[in-house]
Protein backbone atom coordinates (compact mmCIF):
# COMPACT_ATOMS: atom_id res chain seq x y z
CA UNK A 1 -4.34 17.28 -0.31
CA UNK A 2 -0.75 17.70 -1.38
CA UNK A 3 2.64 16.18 -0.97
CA UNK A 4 5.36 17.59 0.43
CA UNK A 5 8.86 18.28 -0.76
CA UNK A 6 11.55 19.01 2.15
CA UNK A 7 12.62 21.66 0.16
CA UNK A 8 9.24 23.21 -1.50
CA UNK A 9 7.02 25.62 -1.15
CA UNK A 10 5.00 24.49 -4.37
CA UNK A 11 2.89 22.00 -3.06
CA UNK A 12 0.61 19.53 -4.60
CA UNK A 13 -1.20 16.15 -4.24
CA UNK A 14 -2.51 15.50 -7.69
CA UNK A 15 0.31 17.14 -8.74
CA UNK A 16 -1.37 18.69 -11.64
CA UNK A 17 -2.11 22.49 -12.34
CA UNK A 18 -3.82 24.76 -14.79
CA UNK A 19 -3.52 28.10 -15.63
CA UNK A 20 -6.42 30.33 -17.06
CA UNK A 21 -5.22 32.96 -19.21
CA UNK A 22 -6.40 36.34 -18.71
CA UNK A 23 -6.07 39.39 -16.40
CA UNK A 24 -4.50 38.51 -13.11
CA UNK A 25 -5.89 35.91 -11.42
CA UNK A 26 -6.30 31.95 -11.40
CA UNK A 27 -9.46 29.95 -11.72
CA UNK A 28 -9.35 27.10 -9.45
CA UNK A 29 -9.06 24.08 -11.11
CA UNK A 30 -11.37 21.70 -8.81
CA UNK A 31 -9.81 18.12 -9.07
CA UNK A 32 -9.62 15.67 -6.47
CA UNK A 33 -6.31 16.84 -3.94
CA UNK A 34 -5.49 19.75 -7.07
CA UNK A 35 -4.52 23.33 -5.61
CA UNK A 36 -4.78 26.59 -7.20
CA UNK A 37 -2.28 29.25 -7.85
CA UNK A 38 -2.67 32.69 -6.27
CA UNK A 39 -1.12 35.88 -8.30
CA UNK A 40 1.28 37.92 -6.49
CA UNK A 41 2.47 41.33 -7.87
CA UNK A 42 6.54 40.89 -7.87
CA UNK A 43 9.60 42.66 -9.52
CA UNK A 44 10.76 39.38 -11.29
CA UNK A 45 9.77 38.37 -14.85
CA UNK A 46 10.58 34.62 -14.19
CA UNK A 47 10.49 32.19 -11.18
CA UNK A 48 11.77 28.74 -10.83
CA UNK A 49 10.43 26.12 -8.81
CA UNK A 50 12.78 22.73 -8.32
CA UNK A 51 12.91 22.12 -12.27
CA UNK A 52 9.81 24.11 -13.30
CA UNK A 53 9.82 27.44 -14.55
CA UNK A 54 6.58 29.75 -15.04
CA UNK A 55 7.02 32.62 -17.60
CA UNK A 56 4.49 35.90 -17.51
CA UNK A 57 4.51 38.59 -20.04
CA UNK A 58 4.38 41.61 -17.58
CA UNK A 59 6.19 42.14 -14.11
CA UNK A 60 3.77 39.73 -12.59
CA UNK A 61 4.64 36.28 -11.36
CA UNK A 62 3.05 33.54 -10.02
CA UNK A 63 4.03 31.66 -6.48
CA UNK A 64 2.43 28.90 -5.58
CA UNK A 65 0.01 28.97 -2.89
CA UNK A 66 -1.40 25.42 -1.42
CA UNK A 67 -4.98 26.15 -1.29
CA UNK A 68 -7.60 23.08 -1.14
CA UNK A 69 -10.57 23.42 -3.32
CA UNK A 70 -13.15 21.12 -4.11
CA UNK A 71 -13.77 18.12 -6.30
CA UNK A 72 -15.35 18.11 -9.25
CA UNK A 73 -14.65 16.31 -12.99
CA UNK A 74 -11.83 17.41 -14.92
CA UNK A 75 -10.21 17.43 -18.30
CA UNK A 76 -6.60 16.04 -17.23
CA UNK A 77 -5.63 16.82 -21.60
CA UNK A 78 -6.07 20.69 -21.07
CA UNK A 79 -3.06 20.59 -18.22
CA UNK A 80 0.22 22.61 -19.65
CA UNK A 81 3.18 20.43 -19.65
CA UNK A 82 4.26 21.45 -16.42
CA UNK A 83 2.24 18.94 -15.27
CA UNK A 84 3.40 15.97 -16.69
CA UNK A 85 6.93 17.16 -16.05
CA UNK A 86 5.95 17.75 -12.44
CA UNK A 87 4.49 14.33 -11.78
CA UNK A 88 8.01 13.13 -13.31
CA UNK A 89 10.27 14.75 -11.06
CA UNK A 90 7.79 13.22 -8.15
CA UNK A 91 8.59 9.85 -9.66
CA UNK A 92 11.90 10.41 -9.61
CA UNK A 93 11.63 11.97 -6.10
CA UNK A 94 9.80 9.21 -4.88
CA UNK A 95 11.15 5.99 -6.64
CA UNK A 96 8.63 5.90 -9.13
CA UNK A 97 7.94 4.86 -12.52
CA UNK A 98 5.32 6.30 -13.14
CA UNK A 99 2.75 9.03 -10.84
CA UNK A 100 -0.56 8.79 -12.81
CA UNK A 101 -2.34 12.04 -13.79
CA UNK A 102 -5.87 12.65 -11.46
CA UNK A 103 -8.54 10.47 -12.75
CA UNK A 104 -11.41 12.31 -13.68
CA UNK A 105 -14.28 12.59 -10.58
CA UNK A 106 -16.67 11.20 -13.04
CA UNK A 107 -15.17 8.01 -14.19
CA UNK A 108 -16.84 5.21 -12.14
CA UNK A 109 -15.21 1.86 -10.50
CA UNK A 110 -18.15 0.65 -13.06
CA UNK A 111 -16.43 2.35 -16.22
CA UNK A 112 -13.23 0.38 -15.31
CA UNK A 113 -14.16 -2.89 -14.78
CA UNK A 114 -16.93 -2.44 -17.94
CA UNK A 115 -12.98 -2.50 -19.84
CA UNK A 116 -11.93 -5.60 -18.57
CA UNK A 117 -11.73 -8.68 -20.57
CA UNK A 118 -14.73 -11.01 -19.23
CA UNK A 119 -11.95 -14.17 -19.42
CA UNK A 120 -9.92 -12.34 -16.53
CA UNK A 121 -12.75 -12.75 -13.70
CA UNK A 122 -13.08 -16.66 -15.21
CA UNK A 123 -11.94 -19.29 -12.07
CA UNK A 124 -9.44 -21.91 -13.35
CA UNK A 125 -9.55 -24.62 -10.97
CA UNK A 126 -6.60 -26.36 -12.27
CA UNK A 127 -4.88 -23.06 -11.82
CA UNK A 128 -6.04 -22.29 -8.76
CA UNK A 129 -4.47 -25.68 -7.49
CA UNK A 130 -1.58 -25.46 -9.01
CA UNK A 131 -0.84 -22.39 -6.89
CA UNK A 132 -1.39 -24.70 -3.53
CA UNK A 133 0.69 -26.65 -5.09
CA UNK A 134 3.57 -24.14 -5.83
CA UNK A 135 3.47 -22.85 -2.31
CA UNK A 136 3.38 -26.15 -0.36
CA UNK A 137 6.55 -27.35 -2.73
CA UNK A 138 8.16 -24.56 -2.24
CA UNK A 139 7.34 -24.37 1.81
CA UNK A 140 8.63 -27.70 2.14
CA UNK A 141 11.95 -26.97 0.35
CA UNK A 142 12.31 -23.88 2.75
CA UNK A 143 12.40 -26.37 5.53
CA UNK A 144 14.88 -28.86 4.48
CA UNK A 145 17.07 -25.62 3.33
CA UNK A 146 16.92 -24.51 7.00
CA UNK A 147 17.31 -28.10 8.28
CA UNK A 148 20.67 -28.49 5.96
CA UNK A 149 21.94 -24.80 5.99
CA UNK A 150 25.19 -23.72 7.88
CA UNK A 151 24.61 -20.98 9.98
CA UNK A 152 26.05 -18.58 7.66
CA UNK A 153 23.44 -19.67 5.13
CA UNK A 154 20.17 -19.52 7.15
CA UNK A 155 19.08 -15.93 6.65
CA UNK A 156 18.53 -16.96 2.83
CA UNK A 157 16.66 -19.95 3.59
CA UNK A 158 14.90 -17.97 5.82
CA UNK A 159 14.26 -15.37 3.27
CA UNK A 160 12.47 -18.02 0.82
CA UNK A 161 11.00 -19.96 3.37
CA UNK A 162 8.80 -16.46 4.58
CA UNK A 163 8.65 -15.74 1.10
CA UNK A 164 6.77 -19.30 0.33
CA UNK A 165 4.71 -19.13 3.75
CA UNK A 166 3.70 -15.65 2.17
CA UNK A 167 2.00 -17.58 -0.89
CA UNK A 168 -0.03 -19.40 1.37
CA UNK A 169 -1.86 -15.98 2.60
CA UNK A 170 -2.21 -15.35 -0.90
CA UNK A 171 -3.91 -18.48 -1.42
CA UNK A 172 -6.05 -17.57 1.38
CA UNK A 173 -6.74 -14.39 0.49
CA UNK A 174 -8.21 -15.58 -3.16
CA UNK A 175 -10.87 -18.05 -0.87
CA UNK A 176 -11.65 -14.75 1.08
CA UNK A 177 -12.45 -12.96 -1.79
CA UNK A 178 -14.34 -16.04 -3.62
CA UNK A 179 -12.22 -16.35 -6.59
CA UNK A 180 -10.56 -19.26 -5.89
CA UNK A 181 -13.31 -22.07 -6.38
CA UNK A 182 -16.74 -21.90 -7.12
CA UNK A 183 -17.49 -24.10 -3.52
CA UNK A 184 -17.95 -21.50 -0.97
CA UNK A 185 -17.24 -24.52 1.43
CA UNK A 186 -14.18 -26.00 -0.32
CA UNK A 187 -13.04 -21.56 0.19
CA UNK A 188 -13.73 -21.56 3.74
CA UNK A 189 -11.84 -25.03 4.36
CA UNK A 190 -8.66 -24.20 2.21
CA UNK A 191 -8.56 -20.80 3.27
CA UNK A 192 -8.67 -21.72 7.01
CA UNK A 193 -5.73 -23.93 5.96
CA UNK A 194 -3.41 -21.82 4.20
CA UNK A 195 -3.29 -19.38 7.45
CA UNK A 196 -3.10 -21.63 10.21
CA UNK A 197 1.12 -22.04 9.80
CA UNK A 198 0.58 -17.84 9.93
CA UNK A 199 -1.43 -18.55 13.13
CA UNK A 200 -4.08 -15.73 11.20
CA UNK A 201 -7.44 -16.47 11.88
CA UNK A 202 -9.38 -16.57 8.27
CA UNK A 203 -12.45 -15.27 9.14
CA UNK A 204 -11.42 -12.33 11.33
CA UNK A 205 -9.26 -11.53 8.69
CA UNK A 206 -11.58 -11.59 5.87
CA UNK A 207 -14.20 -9.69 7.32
CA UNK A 208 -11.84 -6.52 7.81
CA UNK A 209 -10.39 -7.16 4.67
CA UNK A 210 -13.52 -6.63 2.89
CA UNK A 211 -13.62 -3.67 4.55
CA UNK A 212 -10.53 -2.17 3.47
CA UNK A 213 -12.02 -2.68 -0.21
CA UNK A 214 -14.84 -1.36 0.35
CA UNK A 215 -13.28 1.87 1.85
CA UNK A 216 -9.64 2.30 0.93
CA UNK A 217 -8.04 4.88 2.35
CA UNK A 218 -10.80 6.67 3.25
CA UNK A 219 -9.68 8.00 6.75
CA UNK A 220 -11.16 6.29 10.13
CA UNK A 221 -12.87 3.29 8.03
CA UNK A 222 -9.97 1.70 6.34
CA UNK A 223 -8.56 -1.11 8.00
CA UNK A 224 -5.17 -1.35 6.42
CA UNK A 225 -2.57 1.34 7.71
CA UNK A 226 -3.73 4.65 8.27
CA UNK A 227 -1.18 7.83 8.91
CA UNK A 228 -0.72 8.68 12.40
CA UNK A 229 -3.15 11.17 14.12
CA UNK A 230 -1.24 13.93 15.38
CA UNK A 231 -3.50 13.84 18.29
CA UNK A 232 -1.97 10.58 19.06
CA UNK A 233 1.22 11.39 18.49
CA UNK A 234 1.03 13.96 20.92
CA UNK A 235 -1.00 12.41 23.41
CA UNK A 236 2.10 10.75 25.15
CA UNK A 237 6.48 10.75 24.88
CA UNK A 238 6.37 6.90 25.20
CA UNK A 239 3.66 6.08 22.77
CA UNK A 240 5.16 8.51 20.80
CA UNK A 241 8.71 7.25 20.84
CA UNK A 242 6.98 3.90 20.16
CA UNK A 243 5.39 5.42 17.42
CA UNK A 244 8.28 7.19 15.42
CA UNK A 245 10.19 3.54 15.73
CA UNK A 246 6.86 1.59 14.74
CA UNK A 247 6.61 3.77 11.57
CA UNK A 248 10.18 3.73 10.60
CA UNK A 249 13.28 1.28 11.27
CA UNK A 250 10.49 -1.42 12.32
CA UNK A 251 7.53 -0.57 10.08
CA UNK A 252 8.45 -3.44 7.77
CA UNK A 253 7.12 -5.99 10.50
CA UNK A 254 3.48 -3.81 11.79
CA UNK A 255 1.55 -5.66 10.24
CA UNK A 256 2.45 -7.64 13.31
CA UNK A 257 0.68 -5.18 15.90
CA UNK A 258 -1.94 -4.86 13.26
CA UNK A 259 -2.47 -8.50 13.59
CA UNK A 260 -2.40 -8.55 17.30
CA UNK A 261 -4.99 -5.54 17.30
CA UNK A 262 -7.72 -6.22 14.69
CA UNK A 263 -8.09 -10.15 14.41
CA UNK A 264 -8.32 -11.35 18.12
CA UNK A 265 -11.04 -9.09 19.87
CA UNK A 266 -14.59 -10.09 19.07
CA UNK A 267 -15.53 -6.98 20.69
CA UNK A 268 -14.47 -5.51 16.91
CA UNK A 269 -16.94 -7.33 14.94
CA UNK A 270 -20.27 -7.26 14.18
CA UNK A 271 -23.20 -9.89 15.78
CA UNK A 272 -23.75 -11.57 13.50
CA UNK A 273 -19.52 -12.28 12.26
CA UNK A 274 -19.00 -13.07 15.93
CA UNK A 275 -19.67 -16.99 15.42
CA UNK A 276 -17.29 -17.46 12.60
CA UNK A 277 -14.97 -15.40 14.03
CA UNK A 278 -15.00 -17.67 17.36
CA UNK A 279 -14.32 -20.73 15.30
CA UNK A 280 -11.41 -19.10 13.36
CA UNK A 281 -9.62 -18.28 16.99
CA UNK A 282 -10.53 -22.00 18.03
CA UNK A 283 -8.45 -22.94 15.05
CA UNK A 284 -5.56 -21.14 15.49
CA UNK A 285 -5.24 -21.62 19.37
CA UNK A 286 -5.51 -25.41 18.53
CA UNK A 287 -3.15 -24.85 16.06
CA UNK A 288 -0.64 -23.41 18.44
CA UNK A 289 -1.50 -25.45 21.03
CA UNK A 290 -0.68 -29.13 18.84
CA UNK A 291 1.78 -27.47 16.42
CA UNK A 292 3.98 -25.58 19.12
CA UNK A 293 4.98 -28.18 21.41
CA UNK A 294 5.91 -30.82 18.39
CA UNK A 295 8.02 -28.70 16.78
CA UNK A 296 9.54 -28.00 20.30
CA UNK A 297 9.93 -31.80 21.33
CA UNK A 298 11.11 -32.49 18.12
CA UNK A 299 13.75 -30.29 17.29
CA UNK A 300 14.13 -27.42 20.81
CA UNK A 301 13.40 -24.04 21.36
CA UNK A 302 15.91 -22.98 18.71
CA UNK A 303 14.21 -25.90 16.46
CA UNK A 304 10.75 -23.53 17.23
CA UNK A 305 12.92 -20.44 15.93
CA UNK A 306 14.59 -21.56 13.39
CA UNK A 307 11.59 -23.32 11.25
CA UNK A 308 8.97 -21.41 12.64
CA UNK A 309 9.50 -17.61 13.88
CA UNK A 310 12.00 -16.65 11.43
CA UNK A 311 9.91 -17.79 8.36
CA UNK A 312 7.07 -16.10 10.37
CA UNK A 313 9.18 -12.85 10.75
CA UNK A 314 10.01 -13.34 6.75
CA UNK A 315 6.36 -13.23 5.80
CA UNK A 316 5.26 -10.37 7.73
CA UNK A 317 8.63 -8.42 6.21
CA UNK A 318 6.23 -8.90 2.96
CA UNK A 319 2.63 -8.88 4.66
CA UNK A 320 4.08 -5.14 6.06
CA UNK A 321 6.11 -4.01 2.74
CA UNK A 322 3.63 -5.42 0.42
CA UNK A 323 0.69 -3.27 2.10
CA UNK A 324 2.70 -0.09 2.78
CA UNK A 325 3.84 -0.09 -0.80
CA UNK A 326 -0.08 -0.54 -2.20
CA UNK A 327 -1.07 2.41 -0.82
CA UNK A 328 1.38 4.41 1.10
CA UNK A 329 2.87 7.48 -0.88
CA UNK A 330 3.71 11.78 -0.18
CA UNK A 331 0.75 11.91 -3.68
CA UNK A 332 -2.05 9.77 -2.01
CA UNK A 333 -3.80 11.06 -0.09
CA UNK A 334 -6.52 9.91 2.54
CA UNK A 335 -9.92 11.40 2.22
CA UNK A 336 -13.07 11.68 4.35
CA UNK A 337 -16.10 9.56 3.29
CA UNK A 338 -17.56 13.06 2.11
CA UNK A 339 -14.56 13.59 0.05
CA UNK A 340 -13.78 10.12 -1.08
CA UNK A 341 -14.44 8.98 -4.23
CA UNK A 342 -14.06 5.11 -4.85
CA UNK A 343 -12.64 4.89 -8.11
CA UNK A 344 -9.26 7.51 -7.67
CA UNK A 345 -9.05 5.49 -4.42
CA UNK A 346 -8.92 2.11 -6.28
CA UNK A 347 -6.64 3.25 -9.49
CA UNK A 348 -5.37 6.63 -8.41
CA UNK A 349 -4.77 5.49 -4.76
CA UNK A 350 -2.98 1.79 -5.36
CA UNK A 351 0.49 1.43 -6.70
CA UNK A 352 1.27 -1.42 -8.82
CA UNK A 353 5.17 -2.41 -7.78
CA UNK A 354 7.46 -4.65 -9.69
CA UNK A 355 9.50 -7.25 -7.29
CA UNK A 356 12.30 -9.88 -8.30
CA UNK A 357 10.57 -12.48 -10.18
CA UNK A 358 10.91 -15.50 -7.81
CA UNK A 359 9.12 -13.15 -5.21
CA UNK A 360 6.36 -12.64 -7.14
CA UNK A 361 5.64 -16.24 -8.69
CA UNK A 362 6.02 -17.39 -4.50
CA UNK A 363 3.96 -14.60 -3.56
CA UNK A 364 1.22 -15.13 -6.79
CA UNK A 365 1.48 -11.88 -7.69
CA UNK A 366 -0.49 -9.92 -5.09
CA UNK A 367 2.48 -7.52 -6.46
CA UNK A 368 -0.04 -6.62 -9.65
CA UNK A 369 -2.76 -4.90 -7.00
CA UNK A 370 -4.22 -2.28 -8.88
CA UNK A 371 -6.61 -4.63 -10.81
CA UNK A 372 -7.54 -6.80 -7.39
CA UNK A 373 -8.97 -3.27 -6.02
CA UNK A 374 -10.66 -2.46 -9.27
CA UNK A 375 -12.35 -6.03 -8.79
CA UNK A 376 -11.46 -8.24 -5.48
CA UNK A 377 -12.92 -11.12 -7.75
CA UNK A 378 -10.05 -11.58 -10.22
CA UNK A 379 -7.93 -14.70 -9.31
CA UNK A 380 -4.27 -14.27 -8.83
CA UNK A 381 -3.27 -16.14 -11.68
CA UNK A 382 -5.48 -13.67 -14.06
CA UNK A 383 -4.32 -10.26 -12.43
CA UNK A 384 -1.39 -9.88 -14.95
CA UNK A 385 -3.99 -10.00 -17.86
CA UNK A 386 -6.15 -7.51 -15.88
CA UNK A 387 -3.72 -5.19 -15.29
CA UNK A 388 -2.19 -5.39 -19.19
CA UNK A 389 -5.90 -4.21 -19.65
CA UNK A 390 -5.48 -1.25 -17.42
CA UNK A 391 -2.92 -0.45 -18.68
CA UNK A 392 -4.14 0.13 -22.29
CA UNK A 393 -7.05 1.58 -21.51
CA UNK A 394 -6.31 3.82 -18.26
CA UNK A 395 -2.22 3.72 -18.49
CA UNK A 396 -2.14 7.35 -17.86
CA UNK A 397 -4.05 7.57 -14.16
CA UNK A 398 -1.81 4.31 -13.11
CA UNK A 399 1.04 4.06 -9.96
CA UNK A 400 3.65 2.18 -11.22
CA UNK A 401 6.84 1.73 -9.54
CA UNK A 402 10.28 -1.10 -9.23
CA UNK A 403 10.97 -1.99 -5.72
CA UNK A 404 13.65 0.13 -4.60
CA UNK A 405 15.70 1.71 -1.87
CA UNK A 406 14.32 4.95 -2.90
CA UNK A 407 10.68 3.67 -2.62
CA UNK A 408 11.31 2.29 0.70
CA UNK A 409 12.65 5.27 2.09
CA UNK A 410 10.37 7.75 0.74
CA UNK A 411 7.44 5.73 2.65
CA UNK A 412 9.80 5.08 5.76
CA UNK A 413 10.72 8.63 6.66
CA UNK A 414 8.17 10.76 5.10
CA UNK A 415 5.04 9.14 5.06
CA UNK A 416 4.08 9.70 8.94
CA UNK A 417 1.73 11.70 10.57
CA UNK A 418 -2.07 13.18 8.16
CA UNK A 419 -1.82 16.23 7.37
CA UNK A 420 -4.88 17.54 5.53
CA UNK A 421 -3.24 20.03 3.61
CA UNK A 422 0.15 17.97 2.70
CA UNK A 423 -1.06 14.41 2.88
CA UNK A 424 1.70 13.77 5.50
CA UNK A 425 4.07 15.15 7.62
CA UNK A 426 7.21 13.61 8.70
CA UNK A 427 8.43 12.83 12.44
CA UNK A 428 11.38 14.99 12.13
CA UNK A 429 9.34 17.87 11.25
CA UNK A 430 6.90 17.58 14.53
CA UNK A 431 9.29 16.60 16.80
CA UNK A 432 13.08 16.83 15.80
CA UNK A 433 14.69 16.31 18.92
CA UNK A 434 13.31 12.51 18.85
CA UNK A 435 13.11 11.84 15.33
CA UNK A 436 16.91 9.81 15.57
CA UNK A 437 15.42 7.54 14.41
CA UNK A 438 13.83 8.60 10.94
CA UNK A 439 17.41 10.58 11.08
CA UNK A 440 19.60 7.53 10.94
CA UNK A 441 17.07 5.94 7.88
CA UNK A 442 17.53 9.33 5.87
CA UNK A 443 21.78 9.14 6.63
CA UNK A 444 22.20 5.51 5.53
CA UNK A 445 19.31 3.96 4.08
CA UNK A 446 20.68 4.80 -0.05
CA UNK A 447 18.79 6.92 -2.54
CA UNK A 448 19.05 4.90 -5.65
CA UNK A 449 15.71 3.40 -7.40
């Protein structure tokens, strides 16, 4: 698969490419989303492509041609600089810090993890508590700043109070994957907890989430966000107009739909997940159906909105960004299950993203996600070790990026419909005449990382 540039007609995913000296033609070089060049017989000596130049020592040149070819292990030391100087200018294109090179389609999730230290996989129940106890401090402050705040100053306690309210899914999401205590039961009950104030229902949730590890962006199976299907997008104007705002100026809250659509309708689970999933619901409804009209006799319908939807609306701002972020970029591409391969999905396919720090102690720092989908099992609190580890021993293949305007607007008005041969194609270039939206993004959304 490859990326696309507005501008480019050199196109690639991995982006890495390799030429094979001799006589007049290119070998292939058969890495996971790589393309090959094709030699075309020109007048010019020397072509440039954005900031890449290709020399030849006869009239010959070479123009790149984006031609899918098959996967197969690969020496990533043997690419010419270009390369790494490619991958650069994506970074900077993109918001990046870093684009990792193609891991190699032998290396195994196994090999990774086998490089891990054993302490970061190590429960710390004392830590694991303290992180309860972080986000219900830190909840409760987010209240009493609303309660106190003039008007002027409620969108900031807002802000932290969905920022704190995001911790507790965090929390939750440790029980789900069974690294926050050793008691399955004491997982189930704390988990349930922590996302009843999110009105989520634990176990629905868990059970797709497991599946989105198992099968990350492997197309039709993942459960996260998936591009749109240009099928769908052309199957109607008003789901499409719904669409092209869903995945631009609103895509920071869709994990809301997503929410609506995947956790709610046993009809989506298996047999035998249908009886924890039915006491999940029962949860939540009760929990609505107590917690609802007390906060409304206590404090009014604006009391409701003021300490309840707006820190709601906060934490799916990060629920949406945090998940778009992890795996949402022009270089990653979704793959078929006969073309996926689960260790470039894990490391080559999740972006590890720097946020301000008070975000990411609130938020546990689900932020450092490339080592929680090399191994679900790492606590929070150890994922900072895990990824130092990564980083030492697989730096090179790593996603690393700041938060940033850039970032956000890369993923907001190019990352749209799946394209097999680009990865994705924008709104604006399917349908122009109703792309305002993604439009007025581009025009003032700013381009500084």
């Amino acid at each position: 698969m490859a990326c696309s540039l507005a501008d480019s007609t050199f196109l690639s995913a991995g982006p890495q490419q390799r030429l094979i000296q001799g006589g007049h033609k290119f070998s292939p070089l058969k890495t996971p989303g790589i393309y090959y060049l094709k030699w075309q017989n020109l007048s010019a000596t020397r072509i440039k492509h954005q900031r890449h130049s290709i020399l030849t020592r006869r009239t010959t040149v070479v123009k790149a041609v984006a031609v899918p070819v098959t996967s197969s292990p690969v020496d990533s030391s043997s690419s010419p600089a270009e390369s790494a100087e490619y991958r650069k200018q994506l970074s900077e294109d993109y918001g990046f810090k870093q684009i990792g090179e193609p891991l190699p389609a032998n290396v195994t999730l196994k090999d990774i993890v086998g490089t891990l230290p054993k302490e970061v996989f190590e429960i710390d129940d004392v830590k694991a508590w303290q992180s309860v106890l972080i986000s219900v401090t830190s909840y409760v402050l987010g209240l009493v700043m609303i309660s106190r705040a003039p008007w002027f100053l409620l969108p900031l306690a807002w802000a932290w109070t969905g920022t704190a309210i995001t911790g507790f899914f965090v929390i939750g999401h440790d029980c789900a994957h069974k690294s926050f205590s050793r008691n399955k039961l004491v997982e189930d009950i704390v988990g349930t907890l922590a996302f009843l104030p999110l009105i989520y229902p634990y176990e629905p949730w868990r059970f797709k989430h497991d599946q989105h590890h198992a099968k990350t962006n492997m197309l039709n199976e993942d459960t996260a966000w998936h591009p749109v299907w240009k099928e769908e997008f052309d199957s109607s104007p008003i789901l499409r107009k719904a669409i092209i705002y869903g995945y631009g100026p609103f895509r920071p809250w869709m994990s809301i739909a997503h929410w609506l659509l995947w956790h709610f309708n046993t009809k989506k689970f298996r047999p035998n997940e249908v009886k924890r999933v039915k006491i999940s619901l029962a949860c939540v409804f009760a929990f609505i159906a107590i917690g609802w009209p007390l906060i409304v006799f206590k404090t009014g319908i604006m009391g409701w909105i003021k300490f309840w939807l707006m820190p709601w609306l906060g934490y799916h701002f990060w629920m949406s960004t945090f998940t778009m972020v992890h795996h949402t970029a022009p270089h990653i591409p979704f793959r078929n299950s006969d073309d996926w391969n689960a260790a470039q999905a894990q490391l080559n396919g999740t972006v590890h993203c720097d946020y301000p720090h008070w975000i990411e102690i609130l938020c546990h720092n689900i932020n450092v996600h490339i080592p929680h989908h090399i191994s679900p099992r790492i606590p929070s609190y150890n994922l900072r070790a895990a990824h130092q580890s990564l980083h030492e021993n697989w730096g090179k293949y790593l996603n690393e990026a700041t938060w940033n305007w850039r970032l956000m607007k890369t993923i907001m008005t190019i990352c749209h419909v799946y394209s097999k041969e680009k990865n994705y194609m924008g709104f604006d270039e399917l349908a122009p005449e109703e792309s305002h939206p993604i439009r007025f993004l581009k025009k003032v959304m700013p381009d500084y990382a």
